[in-house]
Protein backbone atom coordinates (compact mmCIF):
# COMPACT_ATOMS: atom_id res chain seq x y z
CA UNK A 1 51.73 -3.25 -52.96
CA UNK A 2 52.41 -3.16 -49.23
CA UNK A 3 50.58 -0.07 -47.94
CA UNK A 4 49.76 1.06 -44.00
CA UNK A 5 47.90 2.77 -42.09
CA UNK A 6 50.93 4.48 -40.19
CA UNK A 7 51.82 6.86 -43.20
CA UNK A 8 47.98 8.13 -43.17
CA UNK A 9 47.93 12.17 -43.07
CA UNK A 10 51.86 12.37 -42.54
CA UNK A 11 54.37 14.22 -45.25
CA UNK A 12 56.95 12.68 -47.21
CA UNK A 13 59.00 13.86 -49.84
CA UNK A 14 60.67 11.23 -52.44
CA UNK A 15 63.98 12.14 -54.19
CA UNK A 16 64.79 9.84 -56.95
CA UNK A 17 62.11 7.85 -59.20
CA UNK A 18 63.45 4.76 -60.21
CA UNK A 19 61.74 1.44 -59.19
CA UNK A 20 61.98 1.73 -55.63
CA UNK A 21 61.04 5.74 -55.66
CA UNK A 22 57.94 5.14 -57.81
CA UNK A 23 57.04 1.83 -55.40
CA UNK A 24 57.11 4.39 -52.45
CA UNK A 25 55.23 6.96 -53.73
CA UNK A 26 52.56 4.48 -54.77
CA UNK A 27 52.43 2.78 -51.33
CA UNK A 28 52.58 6.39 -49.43
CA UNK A 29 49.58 7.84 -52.24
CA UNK A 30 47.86 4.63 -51.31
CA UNK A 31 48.34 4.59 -47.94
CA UNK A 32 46.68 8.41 -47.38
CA UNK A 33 50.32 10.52 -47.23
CA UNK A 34 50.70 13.75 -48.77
CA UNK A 35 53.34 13.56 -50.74
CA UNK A 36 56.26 15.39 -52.70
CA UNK A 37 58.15 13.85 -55.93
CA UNK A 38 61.15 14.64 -58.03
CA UNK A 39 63.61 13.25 -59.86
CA UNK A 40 65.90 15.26 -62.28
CA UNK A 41 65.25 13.21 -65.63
CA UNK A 42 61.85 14.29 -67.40
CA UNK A 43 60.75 10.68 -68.13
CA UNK A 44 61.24 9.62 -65.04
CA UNK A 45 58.80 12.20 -63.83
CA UNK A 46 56.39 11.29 -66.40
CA UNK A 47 56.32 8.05 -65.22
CA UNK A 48 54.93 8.61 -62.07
CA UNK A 49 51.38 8.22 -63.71
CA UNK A 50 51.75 4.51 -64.75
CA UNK A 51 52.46 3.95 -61.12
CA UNK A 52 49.51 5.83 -59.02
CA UNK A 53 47.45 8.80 -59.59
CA UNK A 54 49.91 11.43 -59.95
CA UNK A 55 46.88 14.16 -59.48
CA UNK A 56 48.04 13.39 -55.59
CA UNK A 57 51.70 13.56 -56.01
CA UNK A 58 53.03 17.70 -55.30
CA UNK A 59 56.05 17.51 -58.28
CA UNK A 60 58.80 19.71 -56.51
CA UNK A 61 62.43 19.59 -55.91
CA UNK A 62 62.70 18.79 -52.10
CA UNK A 63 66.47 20.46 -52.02
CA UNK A 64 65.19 23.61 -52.37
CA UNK A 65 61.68 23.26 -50.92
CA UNK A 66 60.13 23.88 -47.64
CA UNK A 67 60.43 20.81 -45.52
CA UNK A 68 59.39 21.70 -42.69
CA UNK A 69 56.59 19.54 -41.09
CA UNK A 70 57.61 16.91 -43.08
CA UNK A 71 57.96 13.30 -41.75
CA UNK A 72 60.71 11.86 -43.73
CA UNK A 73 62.76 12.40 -47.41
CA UNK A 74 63.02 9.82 -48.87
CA UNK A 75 65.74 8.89 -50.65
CA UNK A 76 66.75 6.18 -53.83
CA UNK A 77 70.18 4.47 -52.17
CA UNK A 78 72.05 5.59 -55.74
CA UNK A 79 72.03 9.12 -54.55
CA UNK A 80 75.14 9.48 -52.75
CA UNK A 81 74.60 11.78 -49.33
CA UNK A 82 78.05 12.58 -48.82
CA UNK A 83 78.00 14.90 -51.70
CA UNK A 84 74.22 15.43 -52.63
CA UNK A 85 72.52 18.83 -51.42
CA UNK A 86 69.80 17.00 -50.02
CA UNK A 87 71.11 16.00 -46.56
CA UNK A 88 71.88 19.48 -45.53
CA UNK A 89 68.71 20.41 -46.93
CA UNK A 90 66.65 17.54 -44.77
CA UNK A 91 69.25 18.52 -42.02
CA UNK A 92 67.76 22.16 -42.41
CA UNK A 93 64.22 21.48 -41.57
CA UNK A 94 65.27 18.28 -38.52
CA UNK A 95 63.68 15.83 -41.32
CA UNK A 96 65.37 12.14 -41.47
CA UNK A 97 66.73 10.86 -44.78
CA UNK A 98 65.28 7.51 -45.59
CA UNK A 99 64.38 4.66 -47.59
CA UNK A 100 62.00 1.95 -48.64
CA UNK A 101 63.49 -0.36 -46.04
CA UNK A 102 62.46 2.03 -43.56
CA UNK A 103 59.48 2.34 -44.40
CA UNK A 104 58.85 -1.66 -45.14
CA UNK A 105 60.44 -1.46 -41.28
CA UNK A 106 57.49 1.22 -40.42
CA UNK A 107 54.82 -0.63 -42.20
CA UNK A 108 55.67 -3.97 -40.23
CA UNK A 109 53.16 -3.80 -36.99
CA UNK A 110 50.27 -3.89 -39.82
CA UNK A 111 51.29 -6.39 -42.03
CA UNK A 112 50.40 -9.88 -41.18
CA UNK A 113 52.27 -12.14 -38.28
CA UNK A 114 55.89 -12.56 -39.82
CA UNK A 115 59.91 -12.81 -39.70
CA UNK A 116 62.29 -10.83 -41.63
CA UNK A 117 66.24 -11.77 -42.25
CA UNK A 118 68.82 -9.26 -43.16
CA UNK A 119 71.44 -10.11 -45.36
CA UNK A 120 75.04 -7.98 -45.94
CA UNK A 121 78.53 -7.76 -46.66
CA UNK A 122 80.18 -7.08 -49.27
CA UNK A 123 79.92 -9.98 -51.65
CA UNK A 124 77.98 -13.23 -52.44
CA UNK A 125 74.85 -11.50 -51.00
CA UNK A 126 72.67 -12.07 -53.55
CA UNK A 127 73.65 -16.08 -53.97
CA UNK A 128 73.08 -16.19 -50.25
CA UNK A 129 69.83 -14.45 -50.15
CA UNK A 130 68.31 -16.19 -53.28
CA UNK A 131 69.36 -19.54 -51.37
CA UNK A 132 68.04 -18.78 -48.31
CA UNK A 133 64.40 -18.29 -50.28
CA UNK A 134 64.89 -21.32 -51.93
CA UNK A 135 65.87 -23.51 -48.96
CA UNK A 136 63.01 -22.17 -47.09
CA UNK A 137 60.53 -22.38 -49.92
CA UNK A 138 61.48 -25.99 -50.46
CA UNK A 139 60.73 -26.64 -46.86
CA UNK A 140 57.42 -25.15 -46.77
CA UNK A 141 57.94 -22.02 -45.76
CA UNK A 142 56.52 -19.01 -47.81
CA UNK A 143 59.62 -16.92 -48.58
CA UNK A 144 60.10 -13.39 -50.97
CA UNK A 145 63.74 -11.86 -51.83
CA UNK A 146 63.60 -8.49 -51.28
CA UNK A 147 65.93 -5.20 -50.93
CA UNK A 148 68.64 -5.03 -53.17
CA UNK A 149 67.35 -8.07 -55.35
CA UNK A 150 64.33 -8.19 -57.08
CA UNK A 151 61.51 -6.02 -56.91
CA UNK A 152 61.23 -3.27 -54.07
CA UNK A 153 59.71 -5.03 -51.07
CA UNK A 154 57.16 -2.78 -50.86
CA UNK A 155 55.91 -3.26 -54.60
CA UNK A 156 54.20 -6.71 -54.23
CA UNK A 157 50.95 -7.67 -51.54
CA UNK A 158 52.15 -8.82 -48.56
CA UNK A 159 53.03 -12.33 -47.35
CA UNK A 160 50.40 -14.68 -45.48
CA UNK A 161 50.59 -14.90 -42.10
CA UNK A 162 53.93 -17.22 -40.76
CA UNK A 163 56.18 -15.99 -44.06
CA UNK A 164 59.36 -15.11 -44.04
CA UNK A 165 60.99 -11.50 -46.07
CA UNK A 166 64.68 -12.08 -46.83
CA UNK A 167 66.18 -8.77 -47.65
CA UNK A 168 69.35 -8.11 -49.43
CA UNK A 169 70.81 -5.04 -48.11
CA UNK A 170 73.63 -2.77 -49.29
CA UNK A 171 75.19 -0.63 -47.37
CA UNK A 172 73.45 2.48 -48.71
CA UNK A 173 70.44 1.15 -48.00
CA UNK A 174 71.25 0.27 -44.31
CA UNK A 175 72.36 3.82 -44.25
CA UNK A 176 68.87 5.18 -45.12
CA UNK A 177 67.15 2.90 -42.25
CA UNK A 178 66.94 3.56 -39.10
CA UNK A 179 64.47 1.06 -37.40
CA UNK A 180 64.54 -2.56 -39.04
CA UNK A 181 64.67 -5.37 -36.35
CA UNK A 182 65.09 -8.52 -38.41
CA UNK A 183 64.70 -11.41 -36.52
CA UNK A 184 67.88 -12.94 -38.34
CA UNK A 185 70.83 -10.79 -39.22
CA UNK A 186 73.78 -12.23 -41.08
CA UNK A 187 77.00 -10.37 -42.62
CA UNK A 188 78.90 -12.46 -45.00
CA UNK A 189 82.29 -10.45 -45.37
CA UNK A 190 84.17 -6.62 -45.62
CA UNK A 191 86.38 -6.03 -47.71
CA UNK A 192 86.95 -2.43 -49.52
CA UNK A 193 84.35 -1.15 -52.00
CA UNK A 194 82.43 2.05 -52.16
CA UNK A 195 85.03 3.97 -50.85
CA UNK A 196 84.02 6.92 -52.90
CA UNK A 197 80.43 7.01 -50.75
CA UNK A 198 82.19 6.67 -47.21
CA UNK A 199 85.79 8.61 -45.47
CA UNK A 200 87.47 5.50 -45.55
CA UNK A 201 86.80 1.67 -44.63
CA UNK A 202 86.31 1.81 -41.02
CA UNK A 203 83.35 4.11 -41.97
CA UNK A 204 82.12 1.40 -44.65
CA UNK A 205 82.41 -0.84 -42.12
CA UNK A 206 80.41 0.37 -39.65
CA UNK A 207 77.67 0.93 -42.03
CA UNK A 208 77.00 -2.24 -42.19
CA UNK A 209 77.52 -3.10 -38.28
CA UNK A 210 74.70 -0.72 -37.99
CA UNK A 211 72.43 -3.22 -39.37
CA UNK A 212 72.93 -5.61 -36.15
CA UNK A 213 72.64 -2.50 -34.20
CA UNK A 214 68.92 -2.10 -35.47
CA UNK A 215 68.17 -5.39 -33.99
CA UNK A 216 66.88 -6.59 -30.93
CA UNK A 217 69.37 -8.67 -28.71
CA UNK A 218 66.96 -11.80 -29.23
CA UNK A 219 67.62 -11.83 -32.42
CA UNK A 220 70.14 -14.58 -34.31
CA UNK A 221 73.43 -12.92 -36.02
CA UNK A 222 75.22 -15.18 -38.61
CA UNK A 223 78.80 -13.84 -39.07
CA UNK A 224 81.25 -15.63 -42.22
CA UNK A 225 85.12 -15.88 -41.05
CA UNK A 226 86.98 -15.39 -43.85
CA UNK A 227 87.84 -11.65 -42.82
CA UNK A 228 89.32 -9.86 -39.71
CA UNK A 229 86.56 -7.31 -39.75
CA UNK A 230 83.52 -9.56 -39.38
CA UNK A 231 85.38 -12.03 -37.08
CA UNK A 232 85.90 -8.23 -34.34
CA UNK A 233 82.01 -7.89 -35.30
CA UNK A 234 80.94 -11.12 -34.45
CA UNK A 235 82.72 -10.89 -31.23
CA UNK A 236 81.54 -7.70 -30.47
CA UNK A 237 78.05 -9.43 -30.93
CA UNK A 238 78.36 -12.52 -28.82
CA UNK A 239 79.70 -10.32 -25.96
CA UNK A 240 76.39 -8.91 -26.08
CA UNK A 241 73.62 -11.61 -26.87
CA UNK A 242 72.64 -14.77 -24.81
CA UNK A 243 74.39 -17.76 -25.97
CA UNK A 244 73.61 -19.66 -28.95
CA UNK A 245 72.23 -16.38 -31.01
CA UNK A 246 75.52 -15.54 -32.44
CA UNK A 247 77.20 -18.11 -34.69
CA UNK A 248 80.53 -17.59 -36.81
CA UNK A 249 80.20 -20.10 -39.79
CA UNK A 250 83.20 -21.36 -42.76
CA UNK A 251 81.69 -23.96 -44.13
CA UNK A 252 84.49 -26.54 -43.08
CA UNK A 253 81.47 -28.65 -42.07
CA UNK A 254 79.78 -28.96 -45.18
CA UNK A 255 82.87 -29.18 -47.57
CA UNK A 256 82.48 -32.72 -47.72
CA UNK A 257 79.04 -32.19 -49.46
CA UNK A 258 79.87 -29.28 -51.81
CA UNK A 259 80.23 -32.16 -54.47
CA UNK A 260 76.84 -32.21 -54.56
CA UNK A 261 76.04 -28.72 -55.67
CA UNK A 262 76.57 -27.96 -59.12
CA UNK A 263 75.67 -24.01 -58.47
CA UNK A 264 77.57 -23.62 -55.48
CA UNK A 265 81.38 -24.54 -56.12
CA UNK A 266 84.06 -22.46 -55.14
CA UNK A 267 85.22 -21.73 -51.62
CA UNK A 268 83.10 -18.20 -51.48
CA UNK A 269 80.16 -20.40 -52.23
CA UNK A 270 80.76 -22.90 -49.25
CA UNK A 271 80.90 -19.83 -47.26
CA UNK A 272 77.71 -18.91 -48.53
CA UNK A 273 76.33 -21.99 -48.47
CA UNK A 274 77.21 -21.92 -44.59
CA UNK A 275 75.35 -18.63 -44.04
CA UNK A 276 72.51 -19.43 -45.93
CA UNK A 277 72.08 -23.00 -43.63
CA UNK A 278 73.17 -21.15 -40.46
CA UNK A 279 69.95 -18.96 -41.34
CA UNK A 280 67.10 -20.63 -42.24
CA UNK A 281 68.41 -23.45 -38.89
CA UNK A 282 67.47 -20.09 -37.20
CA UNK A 283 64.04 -20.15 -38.80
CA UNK A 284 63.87 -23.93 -37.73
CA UNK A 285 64.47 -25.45 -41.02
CA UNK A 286 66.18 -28.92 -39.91
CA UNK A 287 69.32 -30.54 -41.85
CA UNK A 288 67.28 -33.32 -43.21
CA UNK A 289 65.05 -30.62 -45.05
CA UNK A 290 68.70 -28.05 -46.42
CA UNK A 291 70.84 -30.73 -47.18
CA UNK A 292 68.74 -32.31 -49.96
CA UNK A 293 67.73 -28.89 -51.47
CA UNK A 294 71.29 -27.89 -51.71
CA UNK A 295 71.82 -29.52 -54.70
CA UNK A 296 68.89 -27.97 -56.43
CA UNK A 297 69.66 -24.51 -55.75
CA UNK A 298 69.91 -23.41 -59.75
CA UNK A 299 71.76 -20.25 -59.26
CA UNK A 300 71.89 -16.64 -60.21
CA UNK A 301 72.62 -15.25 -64.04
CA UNK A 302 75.68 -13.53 -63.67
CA UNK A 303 77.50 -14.74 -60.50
CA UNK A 304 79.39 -18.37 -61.53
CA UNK A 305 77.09 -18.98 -64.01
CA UNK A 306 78.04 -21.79 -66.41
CA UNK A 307 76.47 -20.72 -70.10
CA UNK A 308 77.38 -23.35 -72.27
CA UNK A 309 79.94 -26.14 -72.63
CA UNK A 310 81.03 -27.31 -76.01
CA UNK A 311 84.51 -29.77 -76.70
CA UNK A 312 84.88 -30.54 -72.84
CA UNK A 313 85.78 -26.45 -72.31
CA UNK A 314 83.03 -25.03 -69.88
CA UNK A 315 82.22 -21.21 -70.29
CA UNK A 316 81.22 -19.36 -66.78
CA UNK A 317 79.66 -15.69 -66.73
CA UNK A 318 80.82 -14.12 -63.55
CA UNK A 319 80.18 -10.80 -64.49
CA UNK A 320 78.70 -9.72 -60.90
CA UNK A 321 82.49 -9.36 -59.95
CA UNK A 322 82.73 -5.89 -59.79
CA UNK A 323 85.93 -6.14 -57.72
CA UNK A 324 89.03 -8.02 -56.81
CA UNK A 325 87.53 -9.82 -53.70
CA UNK A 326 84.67 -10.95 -55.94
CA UNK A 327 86.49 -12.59 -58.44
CA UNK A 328 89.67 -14.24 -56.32
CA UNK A 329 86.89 -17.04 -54.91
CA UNK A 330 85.89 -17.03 -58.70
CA UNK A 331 89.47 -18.63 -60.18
CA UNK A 332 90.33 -20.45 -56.48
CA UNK A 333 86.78 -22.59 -57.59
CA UNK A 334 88.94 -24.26 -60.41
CA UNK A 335 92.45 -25.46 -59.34
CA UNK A 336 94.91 -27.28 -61.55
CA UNK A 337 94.55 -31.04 -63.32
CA UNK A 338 97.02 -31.27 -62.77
CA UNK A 339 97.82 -27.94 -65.06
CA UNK A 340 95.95 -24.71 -64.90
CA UNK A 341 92.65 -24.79 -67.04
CA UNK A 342 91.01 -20.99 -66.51
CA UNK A 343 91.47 -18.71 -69.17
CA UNK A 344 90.22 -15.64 -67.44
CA UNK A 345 88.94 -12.38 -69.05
CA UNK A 346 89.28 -9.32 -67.04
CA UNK A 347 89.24 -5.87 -67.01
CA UNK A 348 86.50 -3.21 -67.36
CA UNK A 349 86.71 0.14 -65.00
CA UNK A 350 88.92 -0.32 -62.47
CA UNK A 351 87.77 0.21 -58.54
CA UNK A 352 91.42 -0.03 -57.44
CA UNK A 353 95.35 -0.64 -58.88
CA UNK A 354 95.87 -3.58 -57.86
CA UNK A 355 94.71 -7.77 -58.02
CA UNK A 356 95.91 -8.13 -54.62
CA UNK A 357 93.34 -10.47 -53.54
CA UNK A 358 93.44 -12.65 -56.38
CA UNK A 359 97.54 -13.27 -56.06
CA UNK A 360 97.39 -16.20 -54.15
CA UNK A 361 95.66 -18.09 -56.82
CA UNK A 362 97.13 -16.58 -60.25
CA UNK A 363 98.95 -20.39 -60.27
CA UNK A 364 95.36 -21.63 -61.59
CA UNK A 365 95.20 -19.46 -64.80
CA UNK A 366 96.31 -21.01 -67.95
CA UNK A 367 96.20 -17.22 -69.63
CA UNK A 368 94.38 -13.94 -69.30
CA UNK A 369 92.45 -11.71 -71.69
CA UNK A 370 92.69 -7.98 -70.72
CA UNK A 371 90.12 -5.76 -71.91
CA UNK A 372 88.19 -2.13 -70.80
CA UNK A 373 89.94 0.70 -69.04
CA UNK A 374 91.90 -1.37 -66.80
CA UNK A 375 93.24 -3.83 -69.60
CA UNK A 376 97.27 -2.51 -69.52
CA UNK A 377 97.19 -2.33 -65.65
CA UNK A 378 95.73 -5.21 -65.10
CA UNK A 379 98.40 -7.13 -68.13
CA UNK A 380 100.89 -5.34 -66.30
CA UNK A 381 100.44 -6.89 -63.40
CA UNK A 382 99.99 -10.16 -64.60
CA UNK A 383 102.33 -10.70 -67.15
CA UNK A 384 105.11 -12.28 -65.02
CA UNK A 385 103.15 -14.63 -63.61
CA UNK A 386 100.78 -15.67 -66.68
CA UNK A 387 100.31 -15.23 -70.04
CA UNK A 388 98.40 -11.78 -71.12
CA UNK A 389 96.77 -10.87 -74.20
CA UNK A 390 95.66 -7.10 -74.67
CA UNK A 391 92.29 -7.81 -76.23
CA UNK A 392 90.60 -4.85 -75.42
CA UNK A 393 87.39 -6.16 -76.32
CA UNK A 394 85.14 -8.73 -75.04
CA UNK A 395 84.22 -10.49 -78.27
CA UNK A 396 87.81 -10.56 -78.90
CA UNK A 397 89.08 -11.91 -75.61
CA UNK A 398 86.54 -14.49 -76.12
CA UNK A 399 87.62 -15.38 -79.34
CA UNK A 400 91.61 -15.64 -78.30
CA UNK A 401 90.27 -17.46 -75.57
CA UNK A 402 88.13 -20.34 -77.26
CA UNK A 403 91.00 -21.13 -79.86
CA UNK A 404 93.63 -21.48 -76.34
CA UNK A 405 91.42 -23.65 -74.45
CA UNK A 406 91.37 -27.67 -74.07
CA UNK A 407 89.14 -29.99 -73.37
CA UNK A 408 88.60 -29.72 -68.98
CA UNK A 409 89.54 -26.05 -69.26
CA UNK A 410 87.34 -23.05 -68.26
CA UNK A 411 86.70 -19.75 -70.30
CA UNK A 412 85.54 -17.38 -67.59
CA UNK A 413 84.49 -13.88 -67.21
CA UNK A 414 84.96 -13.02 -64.02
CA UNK A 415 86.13 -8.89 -64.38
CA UNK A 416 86.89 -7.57 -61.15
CA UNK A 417 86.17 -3.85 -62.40
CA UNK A 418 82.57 -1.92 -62.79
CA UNK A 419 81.31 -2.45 -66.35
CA UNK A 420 80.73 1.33 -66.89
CA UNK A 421 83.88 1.70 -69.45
CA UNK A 422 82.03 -0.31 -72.09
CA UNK A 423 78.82 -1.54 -70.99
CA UNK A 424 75.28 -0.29 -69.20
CA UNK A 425 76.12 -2.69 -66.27
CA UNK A 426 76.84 -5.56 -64.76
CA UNK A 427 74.03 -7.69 -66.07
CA UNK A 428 74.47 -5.98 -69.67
CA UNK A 429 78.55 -7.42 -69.60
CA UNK A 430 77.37 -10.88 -68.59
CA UNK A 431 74.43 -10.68 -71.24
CA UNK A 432 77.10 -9.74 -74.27
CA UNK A 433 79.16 -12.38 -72.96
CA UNK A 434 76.57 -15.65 -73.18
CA UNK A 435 75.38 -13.47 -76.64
CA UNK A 436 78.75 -13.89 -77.74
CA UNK A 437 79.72 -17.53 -76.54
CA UNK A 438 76.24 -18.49 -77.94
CA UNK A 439 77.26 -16.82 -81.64
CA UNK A 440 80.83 -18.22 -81.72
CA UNK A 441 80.23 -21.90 -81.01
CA UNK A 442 76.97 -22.13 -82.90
CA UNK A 443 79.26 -24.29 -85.28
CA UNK A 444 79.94 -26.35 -83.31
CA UNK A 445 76.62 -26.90 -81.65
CA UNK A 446 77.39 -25.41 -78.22
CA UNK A 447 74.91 -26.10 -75.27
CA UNK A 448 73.65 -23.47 -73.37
């Protein structure tokens, strides 16, 4: 684990023991803090031994302990401030509310010569910040995912000297950090989600503005276009940097090479295609190095991912589509020919009323398969445009959908809604849905 001598003798109380919680108690324990742990579920208490010597950890409730003295609460991102008691609490005793990210941004001065790059926006950040790894790995350049992806970036040793940290961040976890200058910043897109965590969207939004506000003005700041938001943001940004370190990216350059990259289709992936290359050019990675590793960029389970193909019909788990922005990229990827060919399952709990975004390109579904909480809205919406069958459930949608579906067409799961109505998560939807693809075409000897 990452550990530093900046935490030594200091006091920090951790609220929340899940992977990143039990990651920073280990590297504060390690590092010579005193510190205070708690999390409301027993087992997750109990746990705290697998992960350092919990004979150094005080177990206490920081909401309703004495804080005072204390250098920082930190906080697991899931725990939402605007309603927990532990902000007024920390507020209380003048201690900041925190995260790992702040204190990866702490730890920084003693961890060997490097470069960190921010990633956010709404959606396609993981895509974008597992390409960005790859591009730079594949050009020589030691590279770790970090953040909101994989495991806590304080969890694993730290990088050799001239490596690179690319961190997805959410905006909760921008909103516990208060000092990370990454020498590359890049937000991909706005558009509503979280609303419940924030007083409207102008607040979401400048959560994650705050992230370019953390940096220095030497720093690069990649900005997508396909929203009015990041466009102001981007503007606000090159009004305030030296030329050349802000750059507003579509991808209309490198549409002529998407052909190339079987993980990357779809017009939200040439956007984040464009980001990724706009930031590791930053790093110095030259085009002859990207272009090539483009096309061997495998992908991430869950987002676009193609699970098997069986009588020319292709099956795609895009069950990281939690909302309508996330999924109307998802069916614009596959347009008629020359007659629509996606046969789109959707539903799940619903973040909104409406498929608003995904209007414009309801011309390239052949049917749709409601299912979850949101099923009769959602047919409701679309049943003068396409036809809807109330499925309900998954394996059923699937099913309705396999007998419908001709050779060239696409059976895709791309929900739009949370996964909370019928399944763990996200990853647990898209899981049952390659289990079920997997069961059904067996007969017929379907590839994965």
């Amino acid at each position: 684990m990452i550990v530093s001598p900046i935490f030594a003798g200091k006091r920090y109380a951790v609220l929340g023991l899940a992977r990143s919680g039990l990651t920073a108690v280990a590297t504060l324990v390690e590092s010579g803090a005193h510190v205070m742990a708690w999390d409301s579920r027993d087992e997750a208490r109990q746990s705290l031994c697998e992960w350092t010597d919990c004979g150094k950890v005080e177990l206490a409730d920081p909401v309703s302990a004495d804080l005072t003295g204390y250098d920082g609460v930190v906080v697991s991102p899931g725990i939402p401030l605007n309603r927990h008691p532990i902000a007024e609490a920390a507020a209380r005793s003048g201690v900041p509310v925190i995260g790992d990210i702040e204190l990866f941004a702490l730890a920084r001065p003693h961890l060997p010569a490097h470069r960190v790059v921010g990633i956010t926006g709404t959606n396609g950040k993981s895509t974008t910040t597992s390409l960005v790894c790859h591009l730079l790995e594949c050009a020589g350049v030691r590279a770790r995912a970090g953040g909101n992806i994989g495991v806590p970036v304080l969890g694993t040793e730290p990088l050799p000297a001239g490596s690179v940290y690319v961190l997805e961040l959410s905006s909760y976890q921008i909103d516990l950090t208060r000092s990370l200058d990454c020498e590359v910043t890049a937000l991909l897109n706005i558009t509503p989600d979280h609303l419940d965590r924030y007083e409207g969207f102008e607040a979401y939004a400048a959560s994650k503005a705050r992230l370019f506000a953390m940096q220095g003005r030497a720093g690069h700041a990649i900005f997508g276009t396909g929203d009015r938001e990041t466009r102001a943001f981007a503007h606000i940004e090159a009004a305030q940097r030296a030329p050349g370190l802000v750059r507003m990216v579509d991808g209309g350059d490198l549409a002529p090479l998407q052909k190339e990259w079987p993980s990357l289709q779809g017009p939200h992936n040439l956007q984040n295609a464009a980001v990724a290359v706009a930031i590791v050019e930053a790093l110095g990675v030259k085009k002859a190095q990207w272009r090539k590793h483009l096309r061997t960029f495998s992908g991430l389970p869950h987002r676009m991912e193609r699970v098997a193909e069986a009588n020319g019909v292709t099956y795609i788990n895009d069950s990281k589509a939690t909302n309508p922005a996330s999924t109307a990229p998802a069916i614009a990827a596959f347009p008629p020919e020359p007659n629509p060919r996606i046969h789109w399952i959707l539903g799940g709990l619903p973040k909104g009323d409406n498929l608003d975004e995904c209007v414009p390109f309801f011309g390239n579904i052949a049917a749709a398969y409601t299912i979850g909480d949101a099923g009769p809205r959602f047919a409701e919406i679309l049943a003068p445009h396409v036809p809807v069958h109330n499925s309900e459930m998954m394996a059923e949608a699937i099913r309705e959908a396999m007998a419908a579906a001709k050779p060239g067409d696409v059976v895709m799961l791309s929900p739009a809604c949370a996964s909370f109505d019928q399944f763990r998560d996200y990853e647990a939807r898209g899981q049952a849905f390659r289990q079920i693809v997997e069961a059904l075409l067996a007969p017929d000897e379907g590839t994965a």
